[in-house]
C-alpha atoms as a PDB file:
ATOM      1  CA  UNK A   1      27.359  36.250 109.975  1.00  0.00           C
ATOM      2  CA  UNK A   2      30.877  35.504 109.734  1.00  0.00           C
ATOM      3  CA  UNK A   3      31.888  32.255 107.247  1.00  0.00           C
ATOM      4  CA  UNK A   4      34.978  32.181 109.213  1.00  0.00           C
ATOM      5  CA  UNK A   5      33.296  32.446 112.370  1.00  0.00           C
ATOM      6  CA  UNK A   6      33.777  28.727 114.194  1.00  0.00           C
ATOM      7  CA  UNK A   7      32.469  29.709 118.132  1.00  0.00           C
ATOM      8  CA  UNK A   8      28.649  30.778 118.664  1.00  0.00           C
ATOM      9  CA  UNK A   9      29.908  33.321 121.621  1.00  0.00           C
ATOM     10  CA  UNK A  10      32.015  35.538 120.136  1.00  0.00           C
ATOM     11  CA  UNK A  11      31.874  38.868 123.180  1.00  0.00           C
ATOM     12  CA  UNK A  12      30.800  38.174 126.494  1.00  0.00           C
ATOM     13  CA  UNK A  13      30.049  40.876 129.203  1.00  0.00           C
ATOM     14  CA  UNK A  14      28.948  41.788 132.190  1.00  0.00           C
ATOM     15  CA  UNK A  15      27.284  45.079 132.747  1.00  0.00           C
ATOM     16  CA  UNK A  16      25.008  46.548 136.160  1.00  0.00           C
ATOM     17  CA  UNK A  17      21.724  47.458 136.115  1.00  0.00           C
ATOM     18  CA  UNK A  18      21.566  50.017 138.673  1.00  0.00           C
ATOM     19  CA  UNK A  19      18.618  48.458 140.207  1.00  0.00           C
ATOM     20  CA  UNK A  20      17.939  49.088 143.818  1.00  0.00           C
ATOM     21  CA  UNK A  21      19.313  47.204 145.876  1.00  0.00           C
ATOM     22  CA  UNK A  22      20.802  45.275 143.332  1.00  0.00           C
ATOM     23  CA  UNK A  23      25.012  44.874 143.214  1.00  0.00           C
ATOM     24  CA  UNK A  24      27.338  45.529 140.908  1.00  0.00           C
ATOM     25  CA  UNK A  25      27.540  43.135 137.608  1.00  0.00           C
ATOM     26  CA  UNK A  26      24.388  41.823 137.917  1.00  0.00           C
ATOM     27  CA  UNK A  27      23.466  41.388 135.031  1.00  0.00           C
ATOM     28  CA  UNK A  28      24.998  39.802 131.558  1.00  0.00           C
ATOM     29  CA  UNK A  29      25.200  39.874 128.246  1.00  0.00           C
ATOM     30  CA  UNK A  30      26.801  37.773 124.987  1.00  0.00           C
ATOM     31  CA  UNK A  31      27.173  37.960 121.396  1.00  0.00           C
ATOM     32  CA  UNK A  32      26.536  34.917 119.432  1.00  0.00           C
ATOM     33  CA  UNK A  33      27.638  34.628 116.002  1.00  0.00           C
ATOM     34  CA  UNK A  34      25.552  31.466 115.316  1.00  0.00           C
ATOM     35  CA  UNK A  35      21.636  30.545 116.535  1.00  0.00           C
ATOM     36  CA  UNK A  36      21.982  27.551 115.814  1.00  0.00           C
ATOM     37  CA  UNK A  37      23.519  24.244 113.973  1.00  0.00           C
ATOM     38  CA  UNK A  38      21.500  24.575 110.853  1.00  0.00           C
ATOM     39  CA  UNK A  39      21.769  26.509 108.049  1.00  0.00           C
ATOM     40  CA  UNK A  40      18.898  29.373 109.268  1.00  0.00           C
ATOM     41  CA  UNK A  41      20.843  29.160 112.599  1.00  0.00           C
ATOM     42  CA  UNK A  42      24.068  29.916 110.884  1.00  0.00           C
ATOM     43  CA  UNK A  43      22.168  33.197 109.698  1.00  0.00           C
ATOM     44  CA  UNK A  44      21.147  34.661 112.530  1.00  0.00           C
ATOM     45  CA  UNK A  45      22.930  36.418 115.513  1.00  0.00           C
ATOM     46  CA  UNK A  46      21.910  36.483 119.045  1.00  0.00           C
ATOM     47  CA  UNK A  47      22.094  39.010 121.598  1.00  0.00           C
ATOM     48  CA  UNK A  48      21.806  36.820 124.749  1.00  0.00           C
ATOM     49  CA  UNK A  49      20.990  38.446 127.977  1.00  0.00           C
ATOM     50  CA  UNK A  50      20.498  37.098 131.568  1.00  0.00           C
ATOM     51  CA  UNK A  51      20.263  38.317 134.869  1.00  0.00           C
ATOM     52  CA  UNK A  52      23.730  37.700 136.848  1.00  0.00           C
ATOM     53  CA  UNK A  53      22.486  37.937 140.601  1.00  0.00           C
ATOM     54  CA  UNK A  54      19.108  36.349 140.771  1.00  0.00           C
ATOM     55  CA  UNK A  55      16.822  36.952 144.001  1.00  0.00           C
ATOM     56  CA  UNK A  56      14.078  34.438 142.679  1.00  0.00           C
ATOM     57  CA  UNK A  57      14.185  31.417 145.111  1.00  0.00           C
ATOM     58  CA  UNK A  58      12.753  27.713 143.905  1.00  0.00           C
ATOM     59  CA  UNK A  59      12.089  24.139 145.585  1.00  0.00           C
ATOM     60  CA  UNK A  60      13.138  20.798 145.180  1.00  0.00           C
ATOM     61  CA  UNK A  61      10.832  18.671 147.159  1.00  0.00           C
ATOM     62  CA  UNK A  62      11.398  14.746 147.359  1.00  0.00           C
ATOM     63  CA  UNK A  63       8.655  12.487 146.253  1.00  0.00           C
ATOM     64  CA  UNK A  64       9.527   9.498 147.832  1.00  0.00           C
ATOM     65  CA  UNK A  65      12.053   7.900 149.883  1.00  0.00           C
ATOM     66  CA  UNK A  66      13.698   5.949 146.928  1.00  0.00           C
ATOM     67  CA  UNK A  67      16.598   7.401 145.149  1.00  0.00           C
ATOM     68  CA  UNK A  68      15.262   6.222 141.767  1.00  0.00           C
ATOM     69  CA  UNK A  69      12.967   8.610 142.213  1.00  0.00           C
ATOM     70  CA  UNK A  70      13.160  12.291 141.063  1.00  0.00           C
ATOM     71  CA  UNK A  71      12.569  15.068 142.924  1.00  0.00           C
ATOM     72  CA  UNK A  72      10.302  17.745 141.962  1.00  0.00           C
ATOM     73  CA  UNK A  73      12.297  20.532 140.654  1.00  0.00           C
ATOM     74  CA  UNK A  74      10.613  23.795 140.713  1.00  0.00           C
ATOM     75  CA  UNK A  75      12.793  26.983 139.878  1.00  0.00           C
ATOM     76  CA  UNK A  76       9.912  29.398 140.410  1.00  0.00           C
ATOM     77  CA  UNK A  77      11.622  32.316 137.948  1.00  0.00           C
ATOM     78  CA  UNK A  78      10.850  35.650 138.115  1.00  0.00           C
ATOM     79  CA  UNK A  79       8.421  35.046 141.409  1.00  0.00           C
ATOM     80  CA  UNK A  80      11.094  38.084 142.588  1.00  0.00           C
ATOM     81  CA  UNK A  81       9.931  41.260 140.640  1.00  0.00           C
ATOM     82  CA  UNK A  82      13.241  42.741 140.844  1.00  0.00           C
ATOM     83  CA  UNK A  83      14.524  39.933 138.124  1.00  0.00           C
ATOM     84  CA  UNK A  84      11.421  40.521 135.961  1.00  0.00           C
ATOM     85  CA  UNK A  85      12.149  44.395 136.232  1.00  0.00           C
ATOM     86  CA  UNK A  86      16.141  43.586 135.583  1.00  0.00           C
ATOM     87  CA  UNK A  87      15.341  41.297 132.298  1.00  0.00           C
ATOM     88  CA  UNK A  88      12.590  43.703 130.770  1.00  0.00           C
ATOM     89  CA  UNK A  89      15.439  46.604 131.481  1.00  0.00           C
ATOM     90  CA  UNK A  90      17.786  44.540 129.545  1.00  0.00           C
ATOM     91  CA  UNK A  91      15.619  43.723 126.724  1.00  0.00           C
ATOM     92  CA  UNK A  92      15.155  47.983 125.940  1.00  0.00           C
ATOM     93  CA  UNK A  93      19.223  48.126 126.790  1.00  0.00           C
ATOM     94  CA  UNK A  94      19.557  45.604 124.001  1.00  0.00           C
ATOM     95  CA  UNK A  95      17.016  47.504 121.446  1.00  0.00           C
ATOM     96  CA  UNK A  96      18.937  50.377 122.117  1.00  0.00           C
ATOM     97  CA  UNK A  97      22.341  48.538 121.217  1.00  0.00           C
ATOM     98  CA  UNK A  98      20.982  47.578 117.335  1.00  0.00           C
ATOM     99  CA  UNK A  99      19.616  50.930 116.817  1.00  0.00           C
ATOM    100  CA  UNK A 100      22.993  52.569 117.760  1.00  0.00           C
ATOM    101  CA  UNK A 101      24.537  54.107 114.823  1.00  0.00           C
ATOM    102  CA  UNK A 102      27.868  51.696 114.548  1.00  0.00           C
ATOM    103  CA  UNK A 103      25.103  48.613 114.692  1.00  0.00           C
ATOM    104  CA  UNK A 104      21.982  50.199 111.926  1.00  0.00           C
ATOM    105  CA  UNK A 105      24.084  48.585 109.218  1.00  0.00           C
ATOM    106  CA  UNK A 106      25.016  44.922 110.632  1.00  0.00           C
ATOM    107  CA  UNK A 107      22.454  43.948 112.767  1.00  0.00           C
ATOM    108  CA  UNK A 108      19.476  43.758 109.498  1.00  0.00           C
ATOM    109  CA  UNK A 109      15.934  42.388 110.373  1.00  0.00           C
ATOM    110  CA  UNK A 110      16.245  42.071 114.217  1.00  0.00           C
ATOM    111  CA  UNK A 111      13.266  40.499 115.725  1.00  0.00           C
ATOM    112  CA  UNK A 112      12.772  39.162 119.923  1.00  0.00           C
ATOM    113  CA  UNK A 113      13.884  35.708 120.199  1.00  0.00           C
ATOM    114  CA  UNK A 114      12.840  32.747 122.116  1.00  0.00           C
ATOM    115  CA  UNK A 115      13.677  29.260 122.761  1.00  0.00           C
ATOM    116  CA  UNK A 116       9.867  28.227 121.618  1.00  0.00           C
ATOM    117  CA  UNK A 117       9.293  24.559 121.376  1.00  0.00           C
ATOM    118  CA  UNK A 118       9.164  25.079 117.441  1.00  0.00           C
ATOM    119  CA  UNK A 119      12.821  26.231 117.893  1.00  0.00           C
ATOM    120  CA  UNK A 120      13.413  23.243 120.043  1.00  0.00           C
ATOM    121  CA  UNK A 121      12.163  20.868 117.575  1.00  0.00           C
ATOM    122  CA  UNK A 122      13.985  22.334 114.193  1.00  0.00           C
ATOM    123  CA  UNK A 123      17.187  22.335 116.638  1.00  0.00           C
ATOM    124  CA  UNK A 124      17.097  18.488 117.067  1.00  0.00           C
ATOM    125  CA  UNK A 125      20.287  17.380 114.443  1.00  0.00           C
ATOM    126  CA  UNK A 126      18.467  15.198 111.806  1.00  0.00           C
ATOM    127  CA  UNK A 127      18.112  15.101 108.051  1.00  0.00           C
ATOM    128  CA  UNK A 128      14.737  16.172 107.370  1.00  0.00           C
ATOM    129  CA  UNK A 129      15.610  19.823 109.451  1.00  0.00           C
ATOM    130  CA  UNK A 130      18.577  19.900 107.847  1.00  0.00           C
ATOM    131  CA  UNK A 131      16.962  19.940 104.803  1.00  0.00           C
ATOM    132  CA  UNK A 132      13.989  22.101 105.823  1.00  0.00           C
ATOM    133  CA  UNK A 133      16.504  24.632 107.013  1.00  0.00           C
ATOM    134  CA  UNK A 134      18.380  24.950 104.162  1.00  0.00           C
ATOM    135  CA  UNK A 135      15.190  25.364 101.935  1.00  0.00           C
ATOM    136  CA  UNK A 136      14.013  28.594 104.397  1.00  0.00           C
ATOM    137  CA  UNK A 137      17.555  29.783 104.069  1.00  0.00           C
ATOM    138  CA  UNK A 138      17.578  30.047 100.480  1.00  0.00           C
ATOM    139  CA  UNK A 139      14.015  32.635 101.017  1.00  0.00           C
ATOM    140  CA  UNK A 140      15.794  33.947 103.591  1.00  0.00           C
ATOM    141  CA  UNK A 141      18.438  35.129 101.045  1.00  0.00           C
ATOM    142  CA  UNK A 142      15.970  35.650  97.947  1.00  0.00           C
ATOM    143  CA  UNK A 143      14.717  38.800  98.936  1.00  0.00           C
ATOM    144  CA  UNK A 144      14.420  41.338 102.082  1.00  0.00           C
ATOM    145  CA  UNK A 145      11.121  41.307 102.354  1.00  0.00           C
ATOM    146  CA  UNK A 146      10.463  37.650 102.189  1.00  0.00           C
ATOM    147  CA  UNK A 147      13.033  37.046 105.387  1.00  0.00           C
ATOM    148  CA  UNK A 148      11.249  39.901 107.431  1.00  0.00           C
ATOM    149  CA  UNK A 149       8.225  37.884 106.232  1.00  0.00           C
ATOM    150  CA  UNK A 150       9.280  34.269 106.959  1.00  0.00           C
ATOM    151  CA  UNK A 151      11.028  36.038 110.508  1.00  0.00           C
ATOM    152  CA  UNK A 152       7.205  37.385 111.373  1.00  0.00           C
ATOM    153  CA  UNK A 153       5.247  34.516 110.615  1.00  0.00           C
ATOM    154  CA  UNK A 154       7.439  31.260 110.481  1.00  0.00           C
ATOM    155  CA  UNK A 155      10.075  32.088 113.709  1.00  0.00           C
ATOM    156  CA  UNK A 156       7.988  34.806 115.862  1.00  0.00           C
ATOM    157  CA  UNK A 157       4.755  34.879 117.455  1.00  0.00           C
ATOM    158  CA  UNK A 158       4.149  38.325 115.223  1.00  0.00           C
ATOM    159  CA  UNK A 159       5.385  40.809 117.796  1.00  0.00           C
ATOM    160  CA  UNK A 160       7.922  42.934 116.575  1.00  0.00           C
ATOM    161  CA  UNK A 161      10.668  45.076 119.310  1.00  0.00           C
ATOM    162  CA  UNK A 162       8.500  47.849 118.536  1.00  0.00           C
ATOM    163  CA  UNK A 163       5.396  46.093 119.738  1.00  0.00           C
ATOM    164  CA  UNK A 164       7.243  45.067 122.844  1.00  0.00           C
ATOM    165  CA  UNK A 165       9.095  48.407 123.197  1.00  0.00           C
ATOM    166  CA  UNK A 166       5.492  50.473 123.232  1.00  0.00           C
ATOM    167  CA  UNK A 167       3.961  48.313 125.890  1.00  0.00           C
ATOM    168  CA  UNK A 168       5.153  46.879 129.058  1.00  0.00           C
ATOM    169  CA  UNK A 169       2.283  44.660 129.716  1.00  0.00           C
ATOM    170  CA  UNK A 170       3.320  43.050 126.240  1.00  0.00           C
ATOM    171  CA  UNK A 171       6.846  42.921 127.540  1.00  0.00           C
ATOM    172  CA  UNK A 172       6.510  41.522 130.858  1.00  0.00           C
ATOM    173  CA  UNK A 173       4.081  38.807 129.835  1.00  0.00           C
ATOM    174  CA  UNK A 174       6.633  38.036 126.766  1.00  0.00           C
ATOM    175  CA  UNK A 175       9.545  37.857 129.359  1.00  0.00           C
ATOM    176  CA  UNK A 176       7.806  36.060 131.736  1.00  0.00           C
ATOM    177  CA  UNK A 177       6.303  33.222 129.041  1.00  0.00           C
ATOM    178  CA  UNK A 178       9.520  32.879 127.730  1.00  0.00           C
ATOM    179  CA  UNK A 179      12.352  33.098 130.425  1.00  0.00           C
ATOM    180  CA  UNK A 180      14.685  29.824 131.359  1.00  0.00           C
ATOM    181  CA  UNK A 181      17.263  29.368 133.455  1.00  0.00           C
ATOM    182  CA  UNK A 182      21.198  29.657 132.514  1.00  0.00           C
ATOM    183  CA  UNK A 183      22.099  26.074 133.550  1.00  0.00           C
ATOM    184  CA  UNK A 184      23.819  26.504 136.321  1.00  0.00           C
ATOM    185  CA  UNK A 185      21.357  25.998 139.385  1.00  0.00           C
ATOM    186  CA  UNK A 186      22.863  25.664 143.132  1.00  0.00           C
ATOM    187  CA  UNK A 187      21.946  26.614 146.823  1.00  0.00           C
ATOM    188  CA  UNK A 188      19.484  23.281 147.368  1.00  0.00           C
ATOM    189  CA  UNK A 189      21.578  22.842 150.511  1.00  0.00           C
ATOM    190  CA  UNK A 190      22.343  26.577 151.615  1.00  0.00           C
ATOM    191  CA  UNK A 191      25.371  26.599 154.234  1.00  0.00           C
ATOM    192  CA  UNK A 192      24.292  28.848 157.132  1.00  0.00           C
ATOM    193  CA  UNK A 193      23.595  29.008 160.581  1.00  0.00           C
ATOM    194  CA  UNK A 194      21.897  26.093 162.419  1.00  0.00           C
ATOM    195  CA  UNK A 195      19.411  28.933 163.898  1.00  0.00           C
ATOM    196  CA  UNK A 196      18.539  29.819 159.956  1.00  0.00           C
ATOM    197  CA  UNK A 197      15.778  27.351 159.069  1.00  0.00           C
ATOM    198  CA  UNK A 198      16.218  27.433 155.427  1.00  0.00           C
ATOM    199  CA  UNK A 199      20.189  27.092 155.719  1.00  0.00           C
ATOM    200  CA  UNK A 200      21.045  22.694 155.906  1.00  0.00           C
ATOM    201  CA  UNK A 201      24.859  22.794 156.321  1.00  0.00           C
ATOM    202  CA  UNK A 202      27.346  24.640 158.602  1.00  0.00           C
ATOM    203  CA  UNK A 203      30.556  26.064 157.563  1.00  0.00           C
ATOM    204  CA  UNK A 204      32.716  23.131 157.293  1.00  0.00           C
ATOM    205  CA  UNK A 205      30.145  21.560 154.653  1.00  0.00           C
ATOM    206  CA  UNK A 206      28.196  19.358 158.238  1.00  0.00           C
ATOM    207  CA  UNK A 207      24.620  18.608 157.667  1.00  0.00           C
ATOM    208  CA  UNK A 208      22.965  20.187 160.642  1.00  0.00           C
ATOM    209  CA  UNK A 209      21.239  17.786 162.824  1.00  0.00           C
ATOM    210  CA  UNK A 210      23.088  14.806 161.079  1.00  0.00           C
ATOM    211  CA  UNK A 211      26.430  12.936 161.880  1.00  0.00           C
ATOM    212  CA  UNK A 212      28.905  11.805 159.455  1.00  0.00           C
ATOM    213  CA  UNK A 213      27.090  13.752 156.617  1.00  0.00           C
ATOM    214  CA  UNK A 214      29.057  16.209 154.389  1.00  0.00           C
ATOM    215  CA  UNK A 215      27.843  18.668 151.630  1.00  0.00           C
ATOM    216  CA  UNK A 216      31.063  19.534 149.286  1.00  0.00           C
ATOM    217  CA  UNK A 217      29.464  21.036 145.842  1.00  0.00           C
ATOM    218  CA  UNK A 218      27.608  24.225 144.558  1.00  0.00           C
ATOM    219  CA  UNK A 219      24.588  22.948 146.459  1.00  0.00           C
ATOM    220  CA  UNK A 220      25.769  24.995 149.723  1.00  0.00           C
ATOM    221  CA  UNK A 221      26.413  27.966 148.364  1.00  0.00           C
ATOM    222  CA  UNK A 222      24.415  30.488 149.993  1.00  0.00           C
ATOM    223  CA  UNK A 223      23.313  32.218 146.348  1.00  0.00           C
ATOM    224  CA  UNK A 224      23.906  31.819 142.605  1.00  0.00           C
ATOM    225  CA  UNK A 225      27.219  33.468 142.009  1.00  0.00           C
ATOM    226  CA  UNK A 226      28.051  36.141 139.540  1.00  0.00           C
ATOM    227  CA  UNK A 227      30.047  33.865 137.585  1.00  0.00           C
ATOM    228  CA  UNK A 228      30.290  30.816 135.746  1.00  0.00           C
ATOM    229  CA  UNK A 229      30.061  27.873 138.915  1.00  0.00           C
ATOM    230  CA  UNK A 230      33.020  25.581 137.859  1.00  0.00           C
ATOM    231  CA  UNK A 231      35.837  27.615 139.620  1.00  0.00           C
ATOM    232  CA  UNK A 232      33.736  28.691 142.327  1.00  0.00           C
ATOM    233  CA  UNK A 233      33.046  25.085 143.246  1.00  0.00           C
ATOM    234  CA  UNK A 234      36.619  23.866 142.732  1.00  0.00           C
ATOM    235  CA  UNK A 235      37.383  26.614 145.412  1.00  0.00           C
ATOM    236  CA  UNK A 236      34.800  25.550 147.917  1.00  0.00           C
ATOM    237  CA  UNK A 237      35.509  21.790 147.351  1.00  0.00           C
ATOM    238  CA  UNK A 238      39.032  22.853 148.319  1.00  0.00           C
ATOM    239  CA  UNK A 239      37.842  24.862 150.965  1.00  0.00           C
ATOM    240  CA  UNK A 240      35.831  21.732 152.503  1.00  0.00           C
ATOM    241  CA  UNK A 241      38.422  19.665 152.093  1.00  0.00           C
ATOM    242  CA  UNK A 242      40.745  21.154 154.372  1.00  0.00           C
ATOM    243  CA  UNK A 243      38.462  21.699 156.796  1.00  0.00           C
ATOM    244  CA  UNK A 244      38.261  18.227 156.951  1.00  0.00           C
ATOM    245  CA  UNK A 245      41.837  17.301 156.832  1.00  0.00           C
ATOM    246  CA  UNK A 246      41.950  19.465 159.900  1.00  0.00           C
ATOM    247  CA  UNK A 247      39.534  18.123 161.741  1.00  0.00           C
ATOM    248  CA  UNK A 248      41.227  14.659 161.858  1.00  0.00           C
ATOM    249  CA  UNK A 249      45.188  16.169 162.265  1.00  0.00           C
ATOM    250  CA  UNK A 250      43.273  17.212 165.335  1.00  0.00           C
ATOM    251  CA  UNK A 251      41.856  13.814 166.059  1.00  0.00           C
END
């Protein structure tokens, strides 16, 4: 990769899948110049794709009464087949990207990629990966066939794109072991219709059934937006907060 390069995301885009029933940009995609902090990391690009407009629905179910107590969390991904069909699409869009013509001389050795808990561990910042890192990197560099070596056996589980590519039972059960979410969850408390059993505030942000009780955050929106959730939750905070200020002028 670039020496210069100082950002990991270096192109961001969003693209559509043309999946039934699916909307426009649903779907994403970035470039990162950087895998990670360490010096194999610093070596290897990422494409990094993600579905945009997810249709797979979790739970977060309380476990007791006290509020030191965590809720179970359970995103459920993929239980909607249309964002298992959307991220296996994506995975052959981006195989066809590196084999393009403009991208057979820059993108060398590409292999699948996933957050594996080896990854996670050798990602921790600490001397002894630091140093382990920089001792793979220099193989990495020694010779072509020792990195497509070390990438096979030391970073992957052995599957090349290829193997992936020529079998879609190998794909889905690769996408599906190895999926996690974008960090940016919201919708616990769905703003809807009081008749809509699964909706738990109206319009103004009022817990149905509840007095005095406001929901103000990306909890209410209805879905996962296309977009990043900062702005749209700045928005609908503002939003809220009018509705409120009205309510009392009225008072």
């Amino acid at each position: 990769m670039l020496p210069t390069a100082t950002g990991y995301i270096q192109l961001h885009a969003r693209y559509s899948s043309g999946h039934d029933g699916c909307p426009p940009t649903d779907m994403a995609i970035s470039v990162l110049a950087k895998s990670a902090w360490h010096p194999v990391g610093k070596r290897l690009g990422t494409l990094n794709f993600w579905v945009n407009r997810v249709y797979s629905t979790g739970t977060v179910s309380l476990k007791s009464s006290s509020h030191l107590v965590e809720p179970e969390v359970n995103f459920d991904m993929l239980s909607d087949q249309r964002d298992a069909e959307r991220l296996k699409n994506a995975f052959r869009f981006v195989a066809r990207l590196i084999n393009h013509k403009a991208l057979a001389h820059t993108a060398l050795d590409p292999f699948p990629s996933t957050w594996t808990g080896r990854a996670k561990r050798i990602g921790k910042y600490n001397r002894f990966n630091y140093g382990l890192t920089s001792f793979l990197a220099v193989l990495m560099d020694s010779s072509s066939s020792l990195r497509r070596s070390l990438i096979r056996f030391a970073i992957t589980d052995g599957r090349s794109i290829s193997d992936l590519l020529n079998s879609d039972q190998l794909l889905d059960s690769f996408v599906r072991q190895n999926v996690f979410g974008n960090f940016h969850p919201t919708s616990t408390c769905k703003m809807g219709s009081a008749h809509d059993p699964n909706s738990v505030t109206d319009p103004t942000g009022r817990v149905h059934g509840l007095s005095g009780l406001r929901v103000a955050d990306a909890s209410v929106m209805p879905f996962c937006p296309r977009a990043n959730t900062n702005i749209p939750t700045i928005m609908l905070a503002e939003k809220l907060s009018d509705a409120i200020l009205r309510e009392r002028g009225r008072q």
